[in-house]
N, C-alpha and C. Protein backbone atom coordinates (compact mmCIF):
# COMPACT_ATOMS: atom_id res chain seq x y z
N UNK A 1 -26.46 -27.11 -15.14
CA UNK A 1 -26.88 -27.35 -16.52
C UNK A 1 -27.73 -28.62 -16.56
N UNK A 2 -29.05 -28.72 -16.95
CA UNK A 2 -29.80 -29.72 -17.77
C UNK A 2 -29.25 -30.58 -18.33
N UNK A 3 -29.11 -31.98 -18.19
CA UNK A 3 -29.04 -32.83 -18.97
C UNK A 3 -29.78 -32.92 -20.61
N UNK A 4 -29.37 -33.33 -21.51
CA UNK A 4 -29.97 -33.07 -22.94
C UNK A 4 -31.38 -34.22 -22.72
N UNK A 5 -32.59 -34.00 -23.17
CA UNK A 5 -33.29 -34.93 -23.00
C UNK A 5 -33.25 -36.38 -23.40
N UNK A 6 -32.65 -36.63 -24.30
CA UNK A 6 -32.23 -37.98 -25.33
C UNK A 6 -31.44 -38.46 -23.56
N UNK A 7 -30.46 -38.00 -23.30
CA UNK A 7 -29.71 -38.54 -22.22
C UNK A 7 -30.68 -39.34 -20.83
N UNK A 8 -31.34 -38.13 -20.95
CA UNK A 8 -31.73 -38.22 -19.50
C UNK A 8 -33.04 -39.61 -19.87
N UNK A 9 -33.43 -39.67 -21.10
CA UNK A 9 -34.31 -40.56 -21.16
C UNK A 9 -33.83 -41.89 -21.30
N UNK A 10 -32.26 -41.95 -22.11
CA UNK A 10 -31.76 -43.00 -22.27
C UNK A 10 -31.46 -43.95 -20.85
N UNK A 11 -30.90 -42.67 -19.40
CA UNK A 11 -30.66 -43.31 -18.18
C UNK A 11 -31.95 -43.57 -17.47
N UNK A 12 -33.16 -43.33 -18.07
CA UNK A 12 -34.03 -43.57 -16.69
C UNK A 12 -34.88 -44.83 -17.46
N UNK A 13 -34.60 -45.23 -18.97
CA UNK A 13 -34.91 -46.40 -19.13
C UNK A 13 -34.07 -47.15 -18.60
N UNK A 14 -32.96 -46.96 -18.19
CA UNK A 14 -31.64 -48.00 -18.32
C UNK A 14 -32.17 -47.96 -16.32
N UNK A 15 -32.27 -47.31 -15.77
CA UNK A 15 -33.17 -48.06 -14.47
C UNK A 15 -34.32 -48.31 -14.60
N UNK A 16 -35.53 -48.57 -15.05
CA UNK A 16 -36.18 -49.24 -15.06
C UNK A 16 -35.67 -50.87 -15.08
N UNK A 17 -35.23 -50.95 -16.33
CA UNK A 17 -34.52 -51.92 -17.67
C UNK A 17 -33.87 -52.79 -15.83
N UNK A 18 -33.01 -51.99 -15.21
CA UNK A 18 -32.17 -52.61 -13.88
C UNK A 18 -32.92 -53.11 -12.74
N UNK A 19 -34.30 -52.32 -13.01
CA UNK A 19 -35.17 -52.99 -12.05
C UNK A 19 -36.03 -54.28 -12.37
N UNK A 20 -35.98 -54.75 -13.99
CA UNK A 20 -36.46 -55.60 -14.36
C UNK A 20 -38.22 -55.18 -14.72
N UNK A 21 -37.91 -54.15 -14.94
CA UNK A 21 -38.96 -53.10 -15.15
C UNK A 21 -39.45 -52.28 -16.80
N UNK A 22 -40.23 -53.40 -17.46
CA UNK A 22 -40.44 -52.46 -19.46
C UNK A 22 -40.12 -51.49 -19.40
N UNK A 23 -39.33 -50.70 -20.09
CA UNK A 23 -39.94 -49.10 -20.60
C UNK A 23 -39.09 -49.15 -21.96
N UNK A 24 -40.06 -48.13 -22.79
CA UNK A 24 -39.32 -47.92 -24.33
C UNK A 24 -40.07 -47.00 -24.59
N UNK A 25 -39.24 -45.94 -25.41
CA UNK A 25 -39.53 -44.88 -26.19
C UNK A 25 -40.91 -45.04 -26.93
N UNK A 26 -42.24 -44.86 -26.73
CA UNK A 26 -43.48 -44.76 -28.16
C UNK A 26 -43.04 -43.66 -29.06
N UNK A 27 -42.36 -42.10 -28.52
CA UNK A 27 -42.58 -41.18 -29.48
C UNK A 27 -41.09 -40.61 -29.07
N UNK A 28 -40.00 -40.29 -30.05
CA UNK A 28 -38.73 -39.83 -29.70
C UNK A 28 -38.96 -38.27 -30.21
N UNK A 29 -38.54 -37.12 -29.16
CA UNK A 29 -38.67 -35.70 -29.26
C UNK A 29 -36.96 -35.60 -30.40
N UNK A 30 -37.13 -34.07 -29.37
CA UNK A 30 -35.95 -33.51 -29.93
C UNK A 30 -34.77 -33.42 -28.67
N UNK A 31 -33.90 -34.23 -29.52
CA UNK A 31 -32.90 -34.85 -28.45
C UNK A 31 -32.21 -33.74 -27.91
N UNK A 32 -32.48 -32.46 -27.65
CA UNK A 32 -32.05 -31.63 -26.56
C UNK A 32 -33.09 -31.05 -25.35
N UNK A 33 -34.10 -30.78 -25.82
CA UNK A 33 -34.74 -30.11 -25.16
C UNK A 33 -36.43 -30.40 -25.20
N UNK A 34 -36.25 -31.57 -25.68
CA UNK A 34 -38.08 -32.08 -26.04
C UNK A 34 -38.36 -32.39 -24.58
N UNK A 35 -39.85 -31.87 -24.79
CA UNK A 35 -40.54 -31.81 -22.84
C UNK A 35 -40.94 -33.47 -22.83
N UNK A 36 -40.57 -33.87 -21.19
CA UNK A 36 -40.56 -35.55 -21.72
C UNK A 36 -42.04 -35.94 -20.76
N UNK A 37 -42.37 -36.93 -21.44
CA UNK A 37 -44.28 -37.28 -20.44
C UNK A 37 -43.57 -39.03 -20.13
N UNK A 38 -43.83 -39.46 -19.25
CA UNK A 38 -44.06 -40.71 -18.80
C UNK A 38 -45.30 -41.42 -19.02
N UNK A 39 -45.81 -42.32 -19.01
CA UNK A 39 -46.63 -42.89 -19.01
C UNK A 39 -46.64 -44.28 -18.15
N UNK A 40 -46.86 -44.79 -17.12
CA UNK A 40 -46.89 -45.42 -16.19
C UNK A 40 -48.24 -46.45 -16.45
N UNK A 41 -47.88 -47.44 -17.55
CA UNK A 41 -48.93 -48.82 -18.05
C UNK A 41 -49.12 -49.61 -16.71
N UNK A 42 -50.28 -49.60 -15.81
CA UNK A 42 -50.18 -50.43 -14.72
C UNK A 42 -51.23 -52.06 -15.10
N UNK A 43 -50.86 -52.18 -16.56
CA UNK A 43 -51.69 -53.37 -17.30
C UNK A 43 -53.01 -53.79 -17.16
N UNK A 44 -53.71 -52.77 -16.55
CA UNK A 44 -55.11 -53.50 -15.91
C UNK A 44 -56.08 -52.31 -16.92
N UNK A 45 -55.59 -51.28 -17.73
CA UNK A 45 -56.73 -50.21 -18.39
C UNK A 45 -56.68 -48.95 -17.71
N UNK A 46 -55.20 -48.96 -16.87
CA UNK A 46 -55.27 -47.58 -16.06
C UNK A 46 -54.04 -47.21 -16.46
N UNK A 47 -53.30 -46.03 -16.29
CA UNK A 47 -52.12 -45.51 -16.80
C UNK A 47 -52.00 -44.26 -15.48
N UNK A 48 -50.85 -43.95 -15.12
CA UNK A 48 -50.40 -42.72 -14.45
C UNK A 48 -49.71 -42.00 -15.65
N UNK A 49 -49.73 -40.49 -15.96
CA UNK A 49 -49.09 -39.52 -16.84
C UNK A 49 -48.72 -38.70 -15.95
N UNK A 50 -46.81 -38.61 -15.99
CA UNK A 50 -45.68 -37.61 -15.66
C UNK A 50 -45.68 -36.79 -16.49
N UNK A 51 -45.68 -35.33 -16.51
CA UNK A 51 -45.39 -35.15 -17.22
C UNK A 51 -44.07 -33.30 -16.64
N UNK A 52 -43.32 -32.55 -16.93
CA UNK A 52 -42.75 -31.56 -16.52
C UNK A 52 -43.91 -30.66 -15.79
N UNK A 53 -42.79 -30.06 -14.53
CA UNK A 53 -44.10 -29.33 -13.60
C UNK A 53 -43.95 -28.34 -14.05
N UNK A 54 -45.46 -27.51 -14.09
CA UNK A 54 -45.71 -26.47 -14.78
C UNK A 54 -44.10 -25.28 -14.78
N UNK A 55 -44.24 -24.09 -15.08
CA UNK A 55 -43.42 -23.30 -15.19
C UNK A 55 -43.20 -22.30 -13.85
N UNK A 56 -42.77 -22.09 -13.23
CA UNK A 56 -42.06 -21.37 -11.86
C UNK A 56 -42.06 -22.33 -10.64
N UNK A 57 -42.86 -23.95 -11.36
CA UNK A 57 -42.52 -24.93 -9.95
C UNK A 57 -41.34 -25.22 -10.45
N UNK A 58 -40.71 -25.27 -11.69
CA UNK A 58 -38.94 -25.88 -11.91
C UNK A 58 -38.19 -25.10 -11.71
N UNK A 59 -37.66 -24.35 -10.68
CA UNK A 59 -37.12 -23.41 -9.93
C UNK A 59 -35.61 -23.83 -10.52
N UNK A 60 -35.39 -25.53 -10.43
CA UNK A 60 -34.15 -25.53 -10.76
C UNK A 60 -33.37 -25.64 -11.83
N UNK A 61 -32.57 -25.11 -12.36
CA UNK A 61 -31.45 -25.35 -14.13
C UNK A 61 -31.11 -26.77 -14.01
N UNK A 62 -30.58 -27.63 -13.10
CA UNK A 62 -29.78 -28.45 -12.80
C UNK A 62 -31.26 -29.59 -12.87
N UNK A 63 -32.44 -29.75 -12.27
CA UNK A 63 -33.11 -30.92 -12.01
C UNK A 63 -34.21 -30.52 -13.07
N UNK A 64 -34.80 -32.18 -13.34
CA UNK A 64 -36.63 -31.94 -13.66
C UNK A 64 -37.28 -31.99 -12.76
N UNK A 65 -38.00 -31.48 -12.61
CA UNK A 65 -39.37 -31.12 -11.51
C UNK A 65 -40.63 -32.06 -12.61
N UNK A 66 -41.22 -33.20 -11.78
CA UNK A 66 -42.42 -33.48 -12.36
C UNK A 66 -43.40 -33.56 -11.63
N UNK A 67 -44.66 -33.52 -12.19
CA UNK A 67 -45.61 -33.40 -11.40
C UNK A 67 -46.92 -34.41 -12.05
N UNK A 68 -48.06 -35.08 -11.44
CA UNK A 68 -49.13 -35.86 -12.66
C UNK A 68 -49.52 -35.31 -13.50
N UNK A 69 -50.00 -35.76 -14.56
CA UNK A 69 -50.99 -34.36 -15.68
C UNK A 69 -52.40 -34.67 -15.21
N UNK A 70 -52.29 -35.54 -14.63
CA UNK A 70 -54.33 -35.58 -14.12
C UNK A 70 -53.96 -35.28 -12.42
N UNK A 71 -55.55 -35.47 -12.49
CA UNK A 71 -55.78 -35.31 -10.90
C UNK A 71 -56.09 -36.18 -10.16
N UNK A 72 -56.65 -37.73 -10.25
CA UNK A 72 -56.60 -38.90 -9.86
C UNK A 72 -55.29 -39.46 -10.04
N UNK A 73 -55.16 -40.58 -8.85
CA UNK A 73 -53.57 -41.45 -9.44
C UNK A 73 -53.33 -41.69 -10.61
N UNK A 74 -54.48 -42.18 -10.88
CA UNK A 74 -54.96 -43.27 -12.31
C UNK A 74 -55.59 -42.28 -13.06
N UNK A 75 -56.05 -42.91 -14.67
CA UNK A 75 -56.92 -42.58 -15.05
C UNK A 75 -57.29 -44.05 -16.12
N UNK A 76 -58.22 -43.94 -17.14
CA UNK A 76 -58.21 -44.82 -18.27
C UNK A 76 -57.21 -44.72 -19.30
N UNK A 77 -56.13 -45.96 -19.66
CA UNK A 77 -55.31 -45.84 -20.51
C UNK A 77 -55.89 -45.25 -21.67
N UNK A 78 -56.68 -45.35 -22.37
CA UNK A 78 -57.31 -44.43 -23.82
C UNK A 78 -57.36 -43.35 -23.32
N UNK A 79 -58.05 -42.45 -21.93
CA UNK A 79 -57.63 -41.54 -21.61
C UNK A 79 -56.31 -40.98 -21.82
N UNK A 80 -55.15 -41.38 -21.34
CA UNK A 80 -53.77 -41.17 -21.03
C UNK A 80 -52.98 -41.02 -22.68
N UNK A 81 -53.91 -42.07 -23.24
CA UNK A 81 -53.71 -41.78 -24.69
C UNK A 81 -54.12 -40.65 -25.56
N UNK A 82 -54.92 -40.03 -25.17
CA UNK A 82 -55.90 -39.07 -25.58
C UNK A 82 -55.03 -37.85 -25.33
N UNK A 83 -54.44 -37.56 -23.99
CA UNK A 83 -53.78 -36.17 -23.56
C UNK A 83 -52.61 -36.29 -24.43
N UNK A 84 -51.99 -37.67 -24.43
CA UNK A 84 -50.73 -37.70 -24.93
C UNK A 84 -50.47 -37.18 -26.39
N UNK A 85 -51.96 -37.44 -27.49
CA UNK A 85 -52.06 -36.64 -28.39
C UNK A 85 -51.66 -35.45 -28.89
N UNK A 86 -52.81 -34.84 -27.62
CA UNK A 86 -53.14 -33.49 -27.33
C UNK A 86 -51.79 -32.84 -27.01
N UNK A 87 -51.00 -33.09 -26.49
CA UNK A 87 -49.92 -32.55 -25.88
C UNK A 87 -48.89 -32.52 -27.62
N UNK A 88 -48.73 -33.64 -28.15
CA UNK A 88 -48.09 -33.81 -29.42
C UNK A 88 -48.48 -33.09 -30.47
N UNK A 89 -49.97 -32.41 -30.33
CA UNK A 89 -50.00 -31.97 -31.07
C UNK A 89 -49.93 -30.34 -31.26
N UNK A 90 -50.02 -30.08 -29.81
CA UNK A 90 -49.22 -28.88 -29.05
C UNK A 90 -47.65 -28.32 -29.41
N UNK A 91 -46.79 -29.50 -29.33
CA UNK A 91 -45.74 -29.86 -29.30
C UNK A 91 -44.85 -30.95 -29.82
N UNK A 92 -44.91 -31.35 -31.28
CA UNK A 92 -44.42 -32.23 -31.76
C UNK A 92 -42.72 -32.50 -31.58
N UNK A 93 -42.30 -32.11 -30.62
CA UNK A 93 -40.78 -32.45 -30.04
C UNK A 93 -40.72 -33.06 -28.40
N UNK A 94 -41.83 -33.60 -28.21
CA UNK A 94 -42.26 -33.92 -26.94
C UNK A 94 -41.68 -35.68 -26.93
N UNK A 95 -41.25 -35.70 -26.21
CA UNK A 95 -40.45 -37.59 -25.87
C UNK A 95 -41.74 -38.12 -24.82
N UNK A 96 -42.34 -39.39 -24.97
CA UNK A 96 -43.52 -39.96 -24.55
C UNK A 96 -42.57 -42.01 -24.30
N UNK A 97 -42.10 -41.50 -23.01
CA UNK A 97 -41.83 -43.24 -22.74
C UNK A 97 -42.82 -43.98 -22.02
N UNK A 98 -43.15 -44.92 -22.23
CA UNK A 98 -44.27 -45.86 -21.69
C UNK A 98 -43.36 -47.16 -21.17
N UNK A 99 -43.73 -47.23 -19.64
CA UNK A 99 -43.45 -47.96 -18.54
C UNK A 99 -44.10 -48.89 -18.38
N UNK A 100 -44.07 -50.39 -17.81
CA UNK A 100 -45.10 -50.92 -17.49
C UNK A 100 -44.73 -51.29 -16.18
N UNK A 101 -45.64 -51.47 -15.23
CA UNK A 101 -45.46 -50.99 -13.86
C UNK A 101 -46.64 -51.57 -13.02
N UNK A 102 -46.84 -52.66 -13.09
CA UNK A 102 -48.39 -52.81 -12.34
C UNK A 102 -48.46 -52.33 -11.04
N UNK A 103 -47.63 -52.00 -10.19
CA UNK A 103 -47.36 -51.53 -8.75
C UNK A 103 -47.55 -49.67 -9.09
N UNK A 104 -47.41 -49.25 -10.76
CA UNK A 104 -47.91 -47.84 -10.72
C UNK A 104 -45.94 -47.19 -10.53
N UNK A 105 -45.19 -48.11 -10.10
CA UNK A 105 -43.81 -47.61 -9.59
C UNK A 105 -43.34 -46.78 -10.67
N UNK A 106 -43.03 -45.29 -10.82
CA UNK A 106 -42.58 -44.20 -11.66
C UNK A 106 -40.59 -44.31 -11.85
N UNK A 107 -39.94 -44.68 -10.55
CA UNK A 107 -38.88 -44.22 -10.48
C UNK A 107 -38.02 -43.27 -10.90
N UNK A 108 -39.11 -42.35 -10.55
CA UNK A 108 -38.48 -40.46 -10.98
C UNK A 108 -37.41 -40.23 -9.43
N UNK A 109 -37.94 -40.83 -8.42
CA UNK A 109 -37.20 -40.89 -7.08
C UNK A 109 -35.85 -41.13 -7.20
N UNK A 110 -34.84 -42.14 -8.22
CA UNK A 110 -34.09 -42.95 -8.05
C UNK A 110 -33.06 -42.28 -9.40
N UNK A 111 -33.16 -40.83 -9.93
CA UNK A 111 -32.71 -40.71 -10.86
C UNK A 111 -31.60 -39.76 -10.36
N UNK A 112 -30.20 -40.09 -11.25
CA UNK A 112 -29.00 -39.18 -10.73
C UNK A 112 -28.51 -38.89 -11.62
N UNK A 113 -28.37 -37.12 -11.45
CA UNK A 113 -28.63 -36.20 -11.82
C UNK A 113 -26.77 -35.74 -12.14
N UNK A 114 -25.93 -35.67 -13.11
CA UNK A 114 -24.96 -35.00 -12.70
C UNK A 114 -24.77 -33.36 -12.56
């Protein structure tokens, strides 16, 4: 079983937060099942966007599968701002946390899963 999204967002700020690492909610979904985007602020005008991997790469019930939403590491933060829209306005139950990270560090690696 999936963790509820509210949860899973509350623990992966709470490692960042342990790594001495920003992150906070910009846009709060729907605390079960809102599709969640990262945003990875590397403070210089560039941003990385996480966002859920498409549909038959999340093979699993139990994990999130993520994947970038662009195709460069980087892109322009107004860019990153721009999709993040687009996606909201697709989907207004979508959770959008913004990281700041100058090393680009995601810590999707470091997340445990019950």
């Amino acid at each position: 079983m999936r963790l509820k999204a509210e949860i899973w967002v509350k623990a992966y700020i709470r490692i960042c937060m342990g790594q001495d690492v920003p992150a906070v909610v910009v846009r709060r979904g729907h605390s079960d099942a809102g599709a969640i985007y990262l945003k990875i602020n590397r403070l210089d005008g560039t941003a990385s966007l996480w966002g859920p991997a498409p549909a038959g790469l999340d093979s699993m019930e139990s994990d999130r599968m993520w994947s970038l939403c662009h195709e460069t590491d980087t892109i322009a933060e107004a860019d990153a701002d721009r999709y993040l829209e687009r996606q909201f306005s697709f989907d207004p139950d979508i959770w959008i946390v913004e990281v700041e990270a100058r090393n680009g560090r995601n810590f999707l690696d470091e997340m445990v899963l019950f």
